[in-house]
Protein backbone atom coordinates (compact mmCIF):
# COMPACT_ATOMS: atom_id res chain seq x y z
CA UNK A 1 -66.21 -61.78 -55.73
CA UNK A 2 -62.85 -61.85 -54.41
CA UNK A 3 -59.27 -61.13 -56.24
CA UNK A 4 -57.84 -64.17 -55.64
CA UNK A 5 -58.72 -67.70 -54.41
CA UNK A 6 -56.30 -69.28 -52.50
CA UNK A 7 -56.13 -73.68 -52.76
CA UNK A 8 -53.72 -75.24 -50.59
CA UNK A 9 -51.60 -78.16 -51.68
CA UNK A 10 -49.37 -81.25 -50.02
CA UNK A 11 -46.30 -82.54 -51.24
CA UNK A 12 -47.06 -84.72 -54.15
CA UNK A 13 -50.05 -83.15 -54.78
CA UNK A 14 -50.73 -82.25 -58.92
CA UNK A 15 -52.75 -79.09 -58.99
CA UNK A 16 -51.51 -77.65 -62.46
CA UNK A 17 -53.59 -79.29 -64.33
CA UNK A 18 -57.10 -78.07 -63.05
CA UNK A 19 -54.60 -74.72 -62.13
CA UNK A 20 -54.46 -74.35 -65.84
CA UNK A 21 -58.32 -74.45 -66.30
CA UNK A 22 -59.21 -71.95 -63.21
CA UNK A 23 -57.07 -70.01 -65.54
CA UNK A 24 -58.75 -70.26 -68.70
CA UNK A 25 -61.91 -69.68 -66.95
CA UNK A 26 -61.90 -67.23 -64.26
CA UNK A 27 -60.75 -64.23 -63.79
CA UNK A 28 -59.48 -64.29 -60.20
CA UNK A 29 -55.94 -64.86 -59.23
CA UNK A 30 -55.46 -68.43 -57.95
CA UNK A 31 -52.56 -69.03 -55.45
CA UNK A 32 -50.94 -72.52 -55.45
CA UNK A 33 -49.77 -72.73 -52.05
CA UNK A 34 -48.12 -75.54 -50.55
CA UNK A 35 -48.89 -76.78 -46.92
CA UNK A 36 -46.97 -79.56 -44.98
CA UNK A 37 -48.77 -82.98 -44.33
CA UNK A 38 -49.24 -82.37 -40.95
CA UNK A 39 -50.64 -78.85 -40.83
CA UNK A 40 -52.75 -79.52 -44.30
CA UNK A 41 -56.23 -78.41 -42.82
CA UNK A 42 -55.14 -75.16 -40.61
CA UNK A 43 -55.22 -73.18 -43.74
CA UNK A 44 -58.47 -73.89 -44.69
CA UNK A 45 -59.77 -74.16 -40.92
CA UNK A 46 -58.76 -70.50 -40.05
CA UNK A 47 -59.67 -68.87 -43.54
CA UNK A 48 -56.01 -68.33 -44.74
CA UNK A 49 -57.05 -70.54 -47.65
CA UNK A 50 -60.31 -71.11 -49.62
CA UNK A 51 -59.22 -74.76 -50.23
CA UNK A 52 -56.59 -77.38 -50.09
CA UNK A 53 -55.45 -80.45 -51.56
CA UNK A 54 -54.51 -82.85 -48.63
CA UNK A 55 -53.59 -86.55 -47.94
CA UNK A 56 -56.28 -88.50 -46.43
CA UNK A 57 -57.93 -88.94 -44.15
CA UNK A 58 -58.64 -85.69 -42.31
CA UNK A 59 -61.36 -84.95 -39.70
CA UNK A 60 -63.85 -84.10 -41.72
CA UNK A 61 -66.07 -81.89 -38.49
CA UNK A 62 -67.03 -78.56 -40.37
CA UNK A 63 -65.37 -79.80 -44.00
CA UNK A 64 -66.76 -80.87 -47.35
CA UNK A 65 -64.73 -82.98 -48.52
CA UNK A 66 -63.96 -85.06 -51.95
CA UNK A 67 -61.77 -87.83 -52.88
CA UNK A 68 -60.17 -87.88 -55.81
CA UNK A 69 -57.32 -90.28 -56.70
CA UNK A 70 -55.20 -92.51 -54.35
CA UNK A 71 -51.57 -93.13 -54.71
CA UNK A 72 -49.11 -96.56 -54.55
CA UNK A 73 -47.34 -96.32 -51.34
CA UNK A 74 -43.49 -97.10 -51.80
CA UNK A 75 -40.71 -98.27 -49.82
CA UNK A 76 -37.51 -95.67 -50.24
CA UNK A 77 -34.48 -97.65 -49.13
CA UNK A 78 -30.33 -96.86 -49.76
CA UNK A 79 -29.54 -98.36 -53.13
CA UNK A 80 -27.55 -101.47 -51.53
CA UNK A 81 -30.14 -102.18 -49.05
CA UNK A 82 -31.75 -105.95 -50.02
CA UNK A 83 -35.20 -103.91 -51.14
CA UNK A 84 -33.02 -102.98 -53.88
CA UNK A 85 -32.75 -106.86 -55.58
CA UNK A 86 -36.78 -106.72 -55.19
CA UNK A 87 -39.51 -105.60 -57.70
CA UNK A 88 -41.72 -105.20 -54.97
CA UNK A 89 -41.98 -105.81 -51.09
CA UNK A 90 -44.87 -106.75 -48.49
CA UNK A 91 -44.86 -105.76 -44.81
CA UNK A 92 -43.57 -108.62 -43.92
CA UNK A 93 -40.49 -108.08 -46.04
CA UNK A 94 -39.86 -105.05 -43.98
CA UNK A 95 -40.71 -105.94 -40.53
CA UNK A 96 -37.36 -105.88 -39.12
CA UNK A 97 -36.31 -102.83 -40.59
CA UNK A 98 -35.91 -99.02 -38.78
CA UNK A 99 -38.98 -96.97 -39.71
CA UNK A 100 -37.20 -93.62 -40.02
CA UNK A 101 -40.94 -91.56 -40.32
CA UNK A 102 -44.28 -92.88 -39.37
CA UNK A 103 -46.68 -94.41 -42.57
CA UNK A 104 -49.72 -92.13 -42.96
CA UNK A 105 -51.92 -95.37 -42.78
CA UNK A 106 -50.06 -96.01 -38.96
CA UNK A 107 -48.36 -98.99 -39.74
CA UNK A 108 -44.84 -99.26 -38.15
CA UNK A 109 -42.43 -102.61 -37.98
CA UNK A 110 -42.51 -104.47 -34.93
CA UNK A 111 -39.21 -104.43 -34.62
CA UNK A 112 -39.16 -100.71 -34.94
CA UNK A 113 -37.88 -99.07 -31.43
CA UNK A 114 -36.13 -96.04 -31.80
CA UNK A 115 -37.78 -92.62 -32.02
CA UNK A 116 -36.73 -91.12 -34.27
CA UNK A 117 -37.47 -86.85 -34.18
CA UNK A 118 -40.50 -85.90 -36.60
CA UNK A 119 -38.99 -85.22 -40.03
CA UNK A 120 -40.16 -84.22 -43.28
CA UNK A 121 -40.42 -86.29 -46.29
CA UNK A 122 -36.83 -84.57 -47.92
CA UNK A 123 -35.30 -85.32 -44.25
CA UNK A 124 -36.44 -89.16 -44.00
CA UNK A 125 -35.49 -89.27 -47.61
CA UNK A 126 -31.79 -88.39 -46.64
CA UNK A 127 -31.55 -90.45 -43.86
CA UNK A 128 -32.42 -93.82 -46.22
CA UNK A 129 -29.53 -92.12 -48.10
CA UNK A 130 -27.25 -92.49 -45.59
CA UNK A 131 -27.82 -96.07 -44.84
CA UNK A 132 -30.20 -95.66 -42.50
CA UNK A 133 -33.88 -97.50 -42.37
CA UNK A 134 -36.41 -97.18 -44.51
CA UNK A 135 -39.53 -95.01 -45.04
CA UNK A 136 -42.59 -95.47 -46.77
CA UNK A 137 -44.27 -92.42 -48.70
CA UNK A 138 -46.47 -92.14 -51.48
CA UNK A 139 -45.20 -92.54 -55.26
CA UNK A 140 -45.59 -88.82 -55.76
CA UNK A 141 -43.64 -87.99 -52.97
CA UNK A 142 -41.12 -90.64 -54.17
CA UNK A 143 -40.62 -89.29 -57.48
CA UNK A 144 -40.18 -85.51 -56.17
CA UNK A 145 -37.19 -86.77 -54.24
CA UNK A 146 -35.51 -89.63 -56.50
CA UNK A 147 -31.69 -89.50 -56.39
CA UNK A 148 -29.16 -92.12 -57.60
CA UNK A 149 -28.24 -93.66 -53.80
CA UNK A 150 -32.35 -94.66 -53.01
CA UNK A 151 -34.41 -97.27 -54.38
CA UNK A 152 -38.21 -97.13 -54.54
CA UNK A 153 -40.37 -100.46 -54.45
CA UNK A 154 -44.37 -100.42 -54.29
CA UNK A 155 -45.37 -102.22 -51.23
CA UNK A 156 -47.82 -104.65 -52.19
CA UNK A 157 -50.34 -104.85 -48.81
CA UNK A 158 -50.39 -101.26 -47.97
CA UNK A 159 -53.81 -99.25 -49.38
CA UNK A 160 -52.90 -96.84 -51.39
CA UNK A 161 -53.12 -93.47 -49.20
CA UNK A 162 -55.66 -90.48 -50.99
CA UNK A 163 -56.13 -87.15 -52.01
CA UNK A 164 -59.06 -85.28 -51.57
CA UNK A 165 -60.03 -81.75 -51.67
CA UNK A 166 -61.05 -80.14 -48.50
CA UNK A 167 -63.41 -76.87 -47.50
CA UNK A 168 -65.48 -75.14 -44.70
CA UNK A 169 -69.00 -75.77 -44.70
CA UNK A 170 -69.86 -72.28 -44.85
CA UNK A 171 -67.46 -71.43 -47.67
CA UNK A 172 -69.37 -72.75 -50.19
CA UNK A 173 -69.75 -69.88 -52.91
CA UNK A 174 -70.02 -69.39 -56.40
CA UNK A 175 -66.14 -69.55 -56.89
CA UNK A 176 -65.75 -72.34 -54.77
CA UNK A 177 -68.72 -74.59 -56.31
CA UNK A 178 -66.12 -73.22 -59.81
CA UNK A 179 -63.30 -74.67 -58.62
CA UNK A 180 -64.91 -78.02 -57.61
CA UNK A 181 -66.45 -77.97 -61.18
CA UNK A 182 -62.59 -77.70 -62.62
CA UNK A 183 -61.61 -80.74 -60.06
CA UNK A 184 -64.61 -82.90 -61.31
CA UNK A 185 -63.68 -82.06 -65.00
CA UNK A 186 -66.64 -80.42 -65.65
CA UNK A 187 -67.06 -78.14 -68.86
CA UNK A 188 -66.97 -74.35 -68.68
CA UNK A 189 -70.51 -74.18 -69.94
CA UNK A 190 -72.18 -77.54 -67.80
CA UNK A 191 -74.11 -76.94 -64.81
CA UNK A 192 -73.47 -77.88 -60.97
């Protein structure tokens, strides 16, 4: 049995809770460590981490994988852009505006035609700050980075993106069957 057990996590991501009952349980260390969206399965790919919490989808070749909850996609805009007067938006609603980071699900305006450099979440957050386009991340993500001079609407025809929990095939031991247990709310005493 190993010392610790390392589970990887994206931004917006909640681990704490089944973090908490890993804790209660087990005696190895677990390490909480977070991973950016776009390098989410390297971790667990080349063994730095037993596991990781990651936004869907992910090629799945050599992975078990679980869903486990999706999330409302939002629209972060300045806090005088017209999204602002809204209680919600649709695509269309947003068509002409500058995409300032690509949607996980792919979508992007039609209108949209600059290129903007790949950014992080904080990064396209600040940009919307400035005045500048719009971006569309999940509500977790949202609520990590809310500040006074953004706005947040859901967007109503977007599917909700997911997160699952990702492993190697062959890393499928006692303490990793454990931790799935803790994700599926099993009890300490049930059975796989």
């Amino acid at each position: 049995m190993a010392d610790r057990f390392r589970v990887g996590f994206v931004t917006g991501a909640t681990p704490d809770k089944w973090a908490r009952a890993w804790r209660q349980r087990r005696r190895e260390t677990l390490e909480l460590v977070p991973v950016l969206e776009a390098e989410q399965e390297h971790g667990v790919r080349d063994g730095d981490l037993d596991m990781a919490l990651v936004r869907l989808p992910v090629n799945r070749d050599g992975l078990h994988c679980i869903p486990l909850y999706g999330e409302v996609p939002v629209v972060i805009a300045g806090a005088e852009h017209f999204v602002a007067a809204a209680d919600e938006v649709s695509l269309a609603d947003l068509a002409d505006e500058q995409l300032v980071r690509p949607h996980a699900s792919g979508w992007r305006p039609d209108a949209f035609q600059l290129d903007w450099p790949p950014m992080s979440e904080k990064d396209a957050i600040d940009t919307v700050a400035a005045g500048t386009g719009v971006v569309i991340v999940p509500m977790s993500v949202a609520r990590l980075h809310q500040r006074r001079d953004i706005v947040q609407r859901p967007v109503t025809d977007l599917d909700p993106t997911r997160i699952g929990l990702i492993w190697l095939l062959d890393r499928d031991g006692e303490d990793t069957q454990a931790f799935v247990g803790v994700v599926r709310g099993r009890s300490a005493n049930s059975s796989r």
